[in-house]
N, C-alpha and C. Protein backbone atom coordinates (compact mmCIF):
# COMPACT_ATOMS: atom_id res chain seq x y z
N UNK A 1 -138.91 170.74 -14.35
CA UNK A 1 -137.52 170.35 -14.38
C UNK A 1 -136.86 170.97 -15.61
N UNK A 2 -135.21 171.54 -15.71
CA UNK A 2 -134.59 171.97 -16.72
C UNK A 2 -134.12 170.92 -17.19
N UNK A 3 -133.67 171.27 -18.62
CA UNK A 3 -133.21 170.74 -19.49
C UNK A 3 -131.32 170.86 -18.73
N UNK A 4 -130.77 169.43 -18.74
CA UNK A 4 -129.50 170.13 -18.48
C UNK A 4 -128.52 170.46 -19.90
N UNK A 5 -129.03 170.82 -20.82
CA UNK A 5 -128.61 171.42 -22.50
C UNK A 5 -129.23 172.26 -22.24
N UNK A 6 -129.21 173.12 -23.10
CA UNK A 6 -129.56 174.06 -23.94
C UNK A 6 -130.83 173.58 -24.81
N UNK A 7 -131.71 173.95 -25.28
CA UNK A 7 -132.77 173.19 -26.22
C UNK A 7 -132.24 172.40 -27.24
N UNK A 8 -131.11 173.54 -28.41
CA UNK A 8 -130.60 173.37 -29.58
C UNK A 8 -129.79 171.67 -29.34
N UNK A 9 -129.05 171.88 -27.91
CA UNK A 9 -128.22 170.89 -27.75
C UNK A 9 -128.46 169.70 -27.42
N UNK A 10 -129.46 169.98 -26.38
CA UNK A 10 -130.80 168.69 -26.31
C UNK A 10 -130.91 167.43 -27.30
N UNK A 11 -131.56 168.51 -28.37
CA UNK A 11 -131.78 167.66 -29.77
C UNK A 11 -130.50 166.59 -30.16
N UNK A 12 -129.23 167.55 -30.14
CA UNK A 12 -128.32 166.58 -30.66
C UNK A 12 -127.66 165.62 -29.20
N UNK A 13 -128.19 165.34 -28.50
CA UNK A 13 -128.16 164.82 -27.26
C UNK A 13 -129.06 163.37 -27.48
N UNK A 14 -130.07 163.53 -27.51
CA UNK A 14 -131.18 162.69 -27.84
C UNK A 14 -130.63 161.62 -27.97
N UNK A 15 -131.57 160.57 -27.57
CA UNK A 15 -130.96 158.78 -28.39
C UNK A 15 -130.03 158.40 -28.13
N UNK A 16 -128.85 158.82 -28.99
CA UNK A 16 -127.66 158.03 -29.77
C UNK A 16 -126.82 158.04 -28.52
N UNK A 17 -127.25 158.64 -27.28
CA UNK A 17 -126.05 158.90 -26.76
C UNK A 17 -124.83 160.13 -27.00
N UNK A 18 -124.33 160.23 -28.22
CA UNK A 18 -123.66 161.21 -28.64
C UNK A 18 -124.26 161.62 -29.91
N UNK A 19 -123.50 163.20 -30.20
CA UNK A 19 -123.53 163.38 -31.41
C UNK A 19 -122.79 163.01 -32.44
N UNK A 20 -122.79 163.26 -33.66
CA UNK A 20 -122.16 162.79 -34.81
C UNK A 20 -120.52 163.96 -34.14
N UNK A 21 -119.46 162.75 -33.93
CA UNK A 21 -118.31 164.04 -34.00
C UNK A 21 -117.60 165.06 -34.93
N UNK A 22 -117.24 166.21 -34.32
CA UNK A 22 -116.74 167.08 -35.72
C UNK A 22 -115.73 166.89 -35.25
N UNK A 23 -114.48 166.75 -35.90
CA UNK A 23 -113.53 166.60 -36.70
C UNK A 23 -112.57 167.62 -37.00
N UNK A 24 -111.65 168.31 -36.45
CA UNK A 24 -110.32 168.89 -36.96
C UNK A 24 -109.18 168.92 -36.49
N UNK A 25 -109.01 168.74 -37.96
CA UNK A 25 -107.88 168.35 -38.14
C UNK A 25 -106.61 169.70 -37.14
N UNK A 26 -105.74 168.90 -36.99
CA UNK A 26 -104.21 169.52 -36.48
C UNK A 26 -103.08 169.58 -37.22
N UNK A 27 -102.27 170.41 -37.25
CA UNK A 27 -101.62 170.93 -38.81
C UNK A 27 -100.65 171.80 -38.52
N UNK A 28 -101.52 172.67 -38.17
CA UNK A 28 -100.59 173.91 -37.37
C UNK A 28 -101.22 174.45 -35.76
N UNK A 29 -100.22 175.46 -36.00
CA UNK A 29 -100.98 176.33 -34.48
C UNK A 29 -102.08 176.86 -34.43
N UNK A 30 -102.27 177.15 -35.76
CA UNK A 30 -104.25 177.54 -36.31
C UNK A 30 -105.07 177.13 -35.35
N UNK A 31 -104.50 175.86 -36.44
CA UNK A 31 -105.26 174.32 -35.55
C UNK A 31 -105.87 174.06 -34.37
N UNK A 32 -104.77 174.53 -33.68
CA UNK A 32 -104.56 174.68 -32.37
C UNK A 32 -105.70 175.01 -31.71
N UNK A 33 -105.58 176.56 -32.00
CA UNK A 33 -106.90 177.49 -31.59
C UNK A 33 -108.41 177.49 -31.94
N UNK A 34 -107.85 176.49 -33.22
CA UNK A 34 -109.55 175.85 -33.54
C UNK A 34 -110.31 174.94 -32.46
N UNK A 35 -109.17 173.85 -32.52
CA UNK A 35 -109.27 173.27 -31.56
C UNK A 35 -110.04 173.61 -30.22
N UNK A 36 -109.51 174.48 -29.20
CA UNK A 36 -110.20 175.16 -28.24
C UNK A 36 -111.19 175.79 -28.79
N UNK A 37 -111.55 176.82 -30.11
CA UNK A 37 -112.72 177.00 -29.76
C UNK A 37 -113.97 176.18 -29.93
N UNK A 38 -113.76 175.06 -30.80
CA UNK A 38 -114.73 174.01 -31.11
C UNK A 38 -114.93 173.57 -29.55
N UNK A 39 -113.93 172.96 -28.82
CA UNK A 39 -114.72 172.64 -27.48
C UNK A 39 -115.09 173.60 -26.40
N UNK A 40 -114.66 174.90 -26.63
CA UNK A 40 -115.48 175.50 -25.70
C UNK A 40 -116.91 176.29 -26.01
N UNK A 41 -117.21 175.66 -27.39
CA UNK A 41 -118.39 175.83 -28.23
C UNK A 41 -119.17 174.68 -27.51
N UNK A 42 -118.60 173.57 -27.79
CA UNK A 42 -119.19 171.97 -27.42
C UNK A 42 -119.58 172.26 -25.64
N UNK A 43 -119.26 172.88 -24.80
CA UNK A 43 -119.04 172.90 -23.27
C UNK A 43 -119.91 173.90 -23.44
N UNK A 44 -120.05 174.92 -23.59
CA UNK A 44 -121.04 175.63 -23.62
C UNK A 44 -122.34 175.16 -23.66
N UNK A 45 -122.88 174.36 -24.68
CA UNK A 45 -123.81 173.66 -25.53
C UNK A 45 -124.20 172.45 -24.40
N UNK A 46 -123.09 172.40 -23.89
CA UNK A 46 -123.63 170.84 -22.63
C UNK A 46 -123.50 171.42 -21.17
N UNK A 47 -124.10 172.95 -21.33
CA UNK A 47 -123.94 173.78 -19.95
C UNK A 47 -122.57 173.81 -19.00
N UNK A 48 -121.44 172.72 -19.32
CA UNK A 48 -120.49 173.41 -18.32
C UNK A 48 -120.55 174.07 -17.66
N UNK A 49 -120.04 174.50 -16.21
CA UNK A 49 -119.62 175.70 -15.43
C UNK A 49 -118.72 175.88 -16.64
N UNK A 50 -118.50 177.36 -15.47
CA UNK A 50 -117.47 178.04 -16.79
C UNK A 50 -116.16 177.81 -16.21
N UNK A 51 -115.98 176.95 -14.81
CA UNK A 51 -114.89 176.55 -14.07
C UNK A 51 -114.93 175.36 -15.07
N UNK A 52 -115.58 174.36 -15.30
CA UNK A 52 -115.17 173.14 -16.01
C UNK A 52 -115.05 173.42 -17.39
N UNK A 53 -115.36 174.54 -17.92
CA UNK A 53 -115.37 175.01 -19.31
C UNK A 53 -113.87 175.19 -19.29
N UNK A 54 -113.45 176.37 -18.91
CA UNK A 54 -111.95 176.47 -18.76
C UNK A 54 -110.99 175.25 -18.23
N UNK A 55 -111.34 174.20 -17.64
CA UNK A 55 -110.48 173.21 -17.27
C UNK A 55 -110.42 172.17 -18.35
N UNK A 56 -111.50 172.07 -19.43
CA UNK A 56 -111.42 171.26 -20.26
C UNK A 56 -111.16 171.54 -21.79
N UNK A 57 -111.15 172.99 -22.08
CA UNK A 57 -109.98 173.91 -22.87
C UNK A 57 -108.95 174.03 -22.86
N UNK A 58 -108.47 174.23 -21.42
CA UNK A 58 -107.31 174.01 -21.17
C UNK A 58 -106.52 172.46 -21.27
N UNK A 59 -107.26 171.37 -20.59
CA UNK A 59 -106.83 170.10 -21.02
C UNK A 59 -106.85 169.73 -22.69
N UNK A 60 -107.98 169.80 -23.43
CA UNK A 60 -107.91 170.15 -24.72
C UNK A 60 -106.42 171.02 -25.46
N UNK A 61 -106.43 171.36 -25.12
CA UNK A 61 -105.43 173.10 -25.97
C UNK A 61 -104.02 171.99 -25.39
N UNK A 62 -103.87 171.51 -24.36
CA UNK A 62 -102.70 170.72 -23.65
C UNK A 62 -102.20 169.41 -25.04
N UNK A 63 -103.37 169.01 -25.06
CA UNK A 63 -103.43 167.31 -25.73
C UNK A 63 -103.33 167.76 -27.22
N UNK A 64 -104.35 169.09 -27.99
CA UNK A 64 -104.17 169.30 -29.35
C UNK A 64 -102.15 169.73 -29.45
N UNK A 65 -101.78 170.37 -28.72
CA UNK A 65 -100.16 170.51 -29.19
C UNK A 65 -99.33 169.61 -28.65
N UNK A 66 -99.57 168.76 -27.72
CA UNK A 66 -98.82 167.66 -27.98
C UNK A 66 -99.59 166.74 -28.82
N UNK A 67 -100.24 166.50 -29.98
CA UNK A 67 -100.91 166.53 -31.04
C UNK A 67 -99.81 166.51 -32.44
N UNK A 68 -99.66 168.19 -32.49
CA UNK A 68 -99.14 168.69 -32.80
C UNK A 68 -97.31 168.49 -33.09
N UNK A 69 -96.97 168.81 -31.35
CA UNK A 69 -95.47 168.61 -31.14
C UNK A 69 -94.85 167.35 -31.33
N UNK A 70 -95.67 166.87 -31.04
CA UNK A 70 -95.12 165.03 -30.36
C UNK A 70 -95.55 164.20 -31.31
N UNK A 71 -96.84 164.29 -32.25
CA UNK A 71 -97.11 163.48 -32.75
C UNK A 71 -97.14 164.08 -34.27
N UNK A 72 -96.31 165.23 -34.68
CA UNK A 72 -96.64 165.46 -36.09
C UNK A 72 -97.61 165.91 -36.66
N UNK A 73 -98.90 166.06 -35.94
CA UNK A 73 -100.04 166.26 -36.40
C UNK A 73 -100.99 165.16 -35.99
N UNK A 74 -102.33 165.12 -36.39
CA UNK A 74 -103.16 164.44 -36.47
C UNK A 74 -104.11 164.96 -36.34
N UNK A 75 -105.37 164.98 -35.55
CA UNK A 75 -107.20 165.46 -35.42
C UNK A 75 -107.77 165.19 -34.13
N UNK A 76 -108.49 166.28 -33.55
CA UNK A 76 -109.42 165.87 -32.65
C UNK A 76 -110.78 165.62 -33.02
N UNK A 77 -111.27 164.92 -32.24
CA UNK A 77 -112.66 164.65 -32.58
C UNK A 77 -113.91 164.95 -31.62
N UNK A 78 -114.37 166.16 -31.67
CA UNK A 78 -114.91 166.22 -30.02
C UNK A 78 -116.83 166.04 -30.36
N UNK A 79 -116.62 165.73 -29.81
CA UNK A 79 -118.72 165.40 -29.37
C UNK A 79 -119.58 165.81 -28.13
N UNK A 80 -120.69 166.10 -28.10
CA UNK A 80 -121.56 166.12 -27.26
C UNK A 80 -122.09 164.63 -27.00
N UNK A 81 -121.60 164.40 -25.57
CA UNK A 81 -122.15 163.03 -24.98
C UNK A 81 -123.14 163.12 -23.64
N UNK A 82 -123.90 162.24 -23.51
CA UNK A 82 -124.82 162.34 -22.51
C UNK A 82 -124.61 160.59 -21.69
N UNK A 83 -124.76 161.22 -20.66
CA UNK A 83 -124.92 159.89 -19.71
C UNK A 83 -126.50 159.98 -18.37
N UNK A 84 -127.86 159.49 -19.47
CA UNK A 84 -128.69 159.81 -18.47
C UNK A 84 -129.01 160.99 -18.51
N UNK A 85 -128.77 161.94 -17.95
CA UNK A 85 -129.73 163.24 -17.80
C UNK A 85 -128.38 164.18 -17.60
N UNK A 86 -127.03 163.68 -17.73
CA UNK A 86 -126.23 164.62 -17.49
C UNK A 86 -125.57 164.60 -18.79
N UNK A 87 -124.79 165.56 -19.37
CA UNK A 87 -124.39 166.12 -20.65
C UNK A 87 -122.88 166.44 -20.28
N UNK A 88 -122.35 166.00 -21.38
CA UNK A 88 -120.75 166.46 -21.34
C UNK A 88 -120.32 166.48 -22.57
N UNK A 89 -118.78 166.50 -22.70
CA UNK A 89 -118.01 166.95 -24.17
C UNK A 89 -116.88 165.48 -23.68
N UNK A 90 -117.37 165.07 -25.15
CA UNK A 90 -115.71 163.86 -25.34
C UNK A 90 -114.64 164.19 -26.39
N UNK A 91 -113.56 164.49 -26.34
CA UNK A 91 -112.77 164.97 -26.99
C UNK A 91 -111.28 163.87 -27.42
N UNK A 92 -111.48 163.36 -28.77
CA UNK A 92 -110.11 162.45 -29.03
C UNK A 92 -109.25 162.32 -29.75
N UNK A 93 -108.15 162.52 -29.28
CA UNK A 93 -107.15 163.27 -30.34
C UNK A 93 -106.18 161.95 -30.15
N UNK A 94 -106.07 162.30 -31.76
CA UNK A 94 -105.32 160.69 -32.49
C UNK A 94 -104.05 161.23 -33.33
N UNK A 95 -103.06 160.84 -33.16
CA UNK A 95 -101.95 161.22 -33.99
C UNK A 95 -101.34 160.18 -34.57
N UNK A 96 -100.27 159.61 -35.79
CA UNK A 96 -99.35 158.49 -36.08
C UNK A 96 -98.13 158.47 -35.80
N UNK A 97 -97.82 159.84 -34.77
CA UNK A 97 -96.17 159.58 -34.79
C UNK A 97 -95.72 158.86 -34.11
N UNK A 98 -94.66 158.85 -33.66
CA UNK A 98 -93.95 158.02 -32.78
C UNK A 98 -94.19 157.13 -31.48
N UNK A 99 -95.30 157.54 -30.58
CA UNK A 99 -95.73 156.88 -30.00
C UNK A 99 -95.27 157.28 -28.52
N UNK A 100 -95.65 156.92 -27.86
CA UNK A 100 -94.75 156.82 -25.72
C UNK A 100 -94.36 155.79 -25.78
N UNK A 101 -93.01 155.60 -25.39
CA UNK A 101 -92.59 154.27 -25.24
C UNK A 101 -93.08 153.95 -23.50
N UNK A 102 -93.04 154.74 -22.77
CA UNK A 102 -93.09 154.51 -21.50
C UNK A 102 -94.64 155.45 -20.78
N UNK A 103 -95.57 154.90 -20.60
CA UNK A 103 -96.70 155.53 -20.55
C UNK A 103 -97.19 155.84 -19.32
N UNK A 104 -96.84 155.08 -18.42
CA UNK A 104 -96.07 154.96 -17.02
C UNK A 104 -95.85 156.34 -16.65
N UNK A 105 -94.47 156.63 -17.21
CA UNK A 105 -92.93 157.65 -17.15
C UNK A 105 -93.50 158.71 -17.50
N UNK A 106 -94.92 159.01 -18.91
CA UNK A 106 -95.30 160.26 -19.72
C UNK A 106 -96.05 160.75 -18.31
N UNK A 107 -96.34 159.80 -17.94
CA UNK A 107 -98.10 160.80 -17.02
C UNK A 107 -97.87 161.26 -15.92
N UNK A 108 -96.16 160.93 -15.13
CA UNK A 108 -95.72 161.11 -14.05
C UNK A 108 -95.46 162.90 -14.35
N UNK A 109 -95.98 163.56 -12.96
CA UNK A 109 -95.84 165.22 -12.92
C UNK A 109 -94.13 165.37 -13.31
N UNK A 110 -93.99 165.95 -13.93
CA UNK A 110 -92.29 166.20 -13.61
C UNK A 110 -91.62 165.83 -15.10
N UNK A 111 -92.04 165.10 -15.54
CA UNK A 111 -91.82 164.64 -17.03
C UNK A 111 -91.80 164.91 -18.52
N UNK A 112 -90.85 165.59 -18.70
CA UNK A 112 -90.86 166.20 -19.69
C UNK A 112 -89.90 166.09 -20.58
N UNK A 113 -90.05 165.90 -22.26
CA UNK A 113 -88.85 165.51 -23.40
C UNK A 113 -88.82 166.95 -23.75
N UNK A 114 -89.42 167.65 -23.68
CA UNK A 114 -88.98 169.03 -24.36
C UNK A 114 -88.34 170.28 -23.19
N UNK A 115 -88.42 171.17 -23.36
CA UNK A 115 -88.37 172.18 -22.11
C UNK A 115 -89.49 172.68 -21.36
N UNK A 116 -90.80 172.17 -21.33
CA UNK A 116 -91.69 172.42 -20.12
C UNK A 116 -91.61 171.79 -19.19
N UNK A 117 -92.46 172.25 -18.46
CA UNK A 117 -92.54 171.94 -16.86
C UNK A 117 -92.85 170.57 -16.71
N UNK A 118 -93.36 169.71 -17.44
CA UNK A 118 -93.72 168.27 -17.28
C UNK A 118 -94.96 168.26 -16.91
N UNK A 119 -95.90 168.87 -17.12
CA UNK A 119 -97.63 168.77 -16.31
C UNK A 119 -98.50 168.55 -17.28
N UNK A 120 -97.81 168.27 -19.17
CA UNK A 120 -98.78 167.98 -19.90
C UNK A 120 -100.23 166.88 -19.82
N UNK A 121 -99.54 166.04 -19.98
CA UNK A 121 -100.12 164.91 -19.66
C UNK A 121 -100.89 164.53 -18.42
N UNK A 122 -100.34 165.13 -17.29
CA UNK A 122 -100.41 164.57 -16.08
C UNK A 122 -101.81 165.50 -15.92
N UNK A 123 -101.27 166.65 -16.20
CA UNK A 123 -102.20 167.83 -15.73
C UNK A 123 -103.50 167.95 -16.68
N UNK A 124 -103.41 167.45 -17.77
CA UNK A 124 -104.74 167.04 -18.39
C UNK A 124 -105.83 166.16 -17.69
N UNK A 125 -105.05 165.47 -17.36
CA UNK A 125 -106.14 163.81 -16.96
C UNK A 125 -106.30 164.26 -15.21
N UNK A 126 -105.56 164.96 -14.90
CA UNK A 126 -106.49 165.77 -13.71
C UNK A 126 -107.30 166.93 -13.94
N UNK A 127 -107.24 167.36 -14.82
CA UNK A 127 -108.63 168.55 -15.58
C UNK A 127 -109.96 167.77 -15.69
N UNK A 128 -109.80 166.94 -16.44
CA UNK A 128 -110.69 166.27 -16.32
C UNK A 128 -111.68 165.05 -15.72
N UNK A 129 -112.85 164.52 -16.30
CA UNK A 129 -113.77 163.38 -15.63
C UNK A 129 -113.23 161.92 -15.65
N UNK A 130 -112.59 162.26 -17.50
CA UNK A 130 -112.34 160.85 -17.88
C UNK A 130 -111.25 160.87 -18.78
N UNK A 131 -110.11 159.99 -18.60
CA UNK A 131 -109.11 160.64 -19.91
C UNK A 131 -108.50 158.52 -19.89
N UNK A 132 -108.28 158.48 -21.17
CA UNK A 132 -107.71 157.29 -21.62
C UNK A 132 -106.68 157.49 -22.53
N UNK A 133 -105.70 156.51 -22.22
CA UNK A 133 -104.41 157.05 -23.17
C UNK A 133 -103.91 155.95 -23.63
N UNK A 134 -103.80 155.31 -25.16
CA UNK A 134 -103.93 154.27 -25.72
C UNK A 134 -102.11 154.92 -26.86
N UNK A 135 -101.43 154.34 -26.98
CA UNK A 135 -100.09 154.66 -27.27
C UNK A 135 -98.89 153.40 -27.06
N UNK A 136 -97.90 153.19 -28.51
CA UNK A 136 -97.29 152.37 -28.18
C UNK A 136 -96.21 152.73 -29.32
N UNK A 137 -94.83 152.60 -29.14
CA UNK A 137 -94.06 152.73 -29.95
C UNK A 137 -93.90 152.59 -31.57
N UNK A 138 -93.89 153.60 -32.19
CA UNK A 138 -93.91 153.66 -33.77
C UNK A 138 -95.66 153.64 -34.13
N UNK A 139 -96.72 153.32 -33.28
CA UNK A 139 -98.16 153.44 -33.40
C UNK A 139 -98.65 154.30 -33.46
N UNK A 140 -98.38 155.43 -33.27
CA UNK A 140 -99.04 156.59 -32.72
C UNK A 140 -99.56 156.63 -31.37
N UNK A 141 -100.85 157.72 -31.35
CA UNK A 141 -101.53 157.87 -29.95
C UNK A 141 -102.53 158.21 -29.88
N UNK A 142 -103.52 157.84 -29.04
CA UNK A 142 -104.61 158.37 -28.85
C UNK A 142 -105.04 158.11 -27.59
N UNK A 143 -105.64 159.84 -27.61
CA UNK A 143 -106.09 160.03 -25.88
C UNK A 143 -107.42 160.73 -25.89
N UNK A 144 -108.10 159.81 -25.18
CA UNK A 144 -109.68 160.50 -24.87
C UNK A 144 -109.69 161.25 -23.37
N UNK A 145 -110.64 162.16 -23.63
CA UNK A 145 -111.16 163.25 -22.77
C UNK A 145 -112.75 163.24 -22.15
N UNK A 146 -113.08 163.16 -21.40
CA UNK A 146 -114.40 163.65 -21.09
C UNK A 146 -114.60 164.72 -19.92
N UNK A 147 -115.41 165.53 -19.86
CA UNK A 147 -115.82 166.30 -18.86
C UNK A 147 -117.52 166.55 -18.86
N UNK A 148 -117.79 165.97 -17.57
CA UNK A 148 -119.51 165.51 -17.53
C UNK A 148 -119.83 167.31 -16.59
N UNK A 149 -120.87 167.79 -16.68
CA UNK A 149 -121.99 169.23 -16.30
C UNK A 149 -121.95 168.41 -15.62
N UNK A 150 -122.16 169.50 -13.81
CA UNK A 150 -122.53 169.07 -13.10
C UNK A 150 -123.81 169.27 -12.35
């Protein structure tokens, strides 16, 4: 039977359930691109297809600039998680700004405060396995990600 990791990734798989998360910070557009490549480092490492690799970069890269745009800044936090014998990437990006007043209204396709198309939100949490979105006026936000190897 294979390993569904990588050996290296295995290890930090082991036990705990997850790994210890790394951490970066959001700031600028840098950021940004750090951002994606840390998780498509992390997706790699927990075998992804390279179809779910790209869908959860892309949801990632979505959530770090509205991060960014919407919330002023803040950090993702992404990890290698395992459930059982299958391996994935959890990714959670926390900001203090302003918050969704209507959380409802954010996730609906079509919805948009700036000039895009409205598919931020919406179109994330259909990229992915698992997405939670915890947000409330003047609180900030935070939204988790998962995408489980299949």
């Amino acid at each position: 039977m294979t390993s569904p990791v990588r050996p290296d990734a295995a290890a930090a798989l082991a036990g705990s359930g997850a790994e210890a998360a790394k951490v970066q910070p959001i700031k600028s557009d840098e950021d940004v691109v750090r951002v994606r490549q840390l998780v498509r480092t992390l997706a790699v490492a927990a075998r992804l297809s390279l179809v779910d690799q790209t869908k959860l970069v892309t949801a990632a890269s979505e959530l770090a600039r509205n991060t960014l745009v919407h919330g002023g800044g803040g950090e993702a936090q992404v990890e290698l998680v395992n459930k059982g014998l299958r391996a994935g990437v959890r990714a959670t990006f926390v900001d203090d700004g302003q918050g969704i007043a209507d959380i409802e209204l954010a996730l609906t396709d079509g919805y948009t405060t700036g000039r895009g198309l409205g598919l931020g939100l919406s179109g994330a949490r259909r990229l992915v396995d698992g997405f939670e979105l915890d947000s409330k006026p003047g609180g900030g936000t935070r939204v988790m990600i998962v995408k489980w190897a299949r």
